[in-house]
Protein backbone atom coordinates (compact mmCIF):
# COMPACT_ATOMS: atom_id res chain seq x y z
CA UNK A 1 -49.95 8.39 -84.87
CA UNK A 2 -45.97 9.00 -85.05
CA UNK A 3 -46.00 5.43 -86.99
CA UNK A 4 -48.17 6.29 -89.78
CA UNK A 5 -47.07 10.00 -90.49
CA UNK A 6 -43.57 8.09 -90.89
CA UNK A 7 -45.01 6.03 -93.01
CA UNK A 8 -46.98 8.79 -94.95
CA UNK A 9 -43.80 10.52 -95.33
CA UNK A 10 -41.19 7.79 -96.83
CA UNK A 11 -44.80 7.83 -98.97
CA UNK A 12 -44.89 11.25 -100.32
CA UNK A 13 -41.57 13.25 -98.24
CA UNK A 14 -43.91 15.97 -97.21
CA UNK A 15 -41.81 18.95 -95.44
CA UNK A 16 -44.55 19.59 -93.72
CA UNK A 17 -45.28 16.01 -92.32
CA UNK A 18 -41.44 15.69 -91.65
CA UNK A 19 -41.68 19.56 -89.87
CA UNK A 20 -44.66 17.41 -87.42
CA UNK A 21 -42.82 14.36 -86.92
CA UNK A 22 -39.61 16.25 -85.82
CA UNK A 23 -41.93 18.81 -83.38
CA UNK A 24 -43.68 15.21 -81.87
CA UNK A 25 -40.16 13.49 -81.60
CA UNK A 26 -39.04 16.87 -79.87
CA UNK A 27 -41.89 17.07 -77.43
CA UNK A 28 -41.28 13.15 -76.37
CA UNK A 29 -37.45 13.64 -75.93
CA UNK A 30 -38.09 16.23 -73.94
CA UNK A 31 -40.73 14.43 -71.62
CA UNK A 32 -38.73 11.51 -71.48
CA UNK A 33 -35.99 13.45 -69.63
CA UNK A 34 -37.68 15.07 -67.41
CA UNK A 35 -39.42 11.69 -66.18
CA UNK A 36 -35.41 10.51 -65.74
CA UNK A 37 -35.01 13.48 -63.93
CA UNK A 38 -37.90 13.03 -61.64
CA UNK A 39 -37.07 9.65 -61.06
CA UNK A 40 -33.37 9.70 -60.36
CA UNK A 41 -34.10 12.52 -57.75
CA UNK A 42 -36.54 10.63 -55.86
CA UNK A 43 -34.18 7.60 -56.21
CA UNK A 44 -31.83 9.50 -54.08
């Protein structure tokens, strides 16, 4: 999904499509470190 609302947006450089992508990218950042998190505690 990510991959073709980026490529809908260098397309038509929606603010709203770019306001979705940023929230998504957000959400995943976000995840991402708290899987590090979890992992490097449990590593220790």
């Amino acid at each position: 999904n990510s991959v073709i609302w980026f490529e809908d947006w260098l397309r038509t450089k929606s603010d709203d499509l770019k306001k979705k992508i940023l929230e998504y990218n957000e959400d995943d950042v976000i995840a991402t470190y708290k899987v590090q998190r979890w992992l490097r505690e449990k590593a220790t």
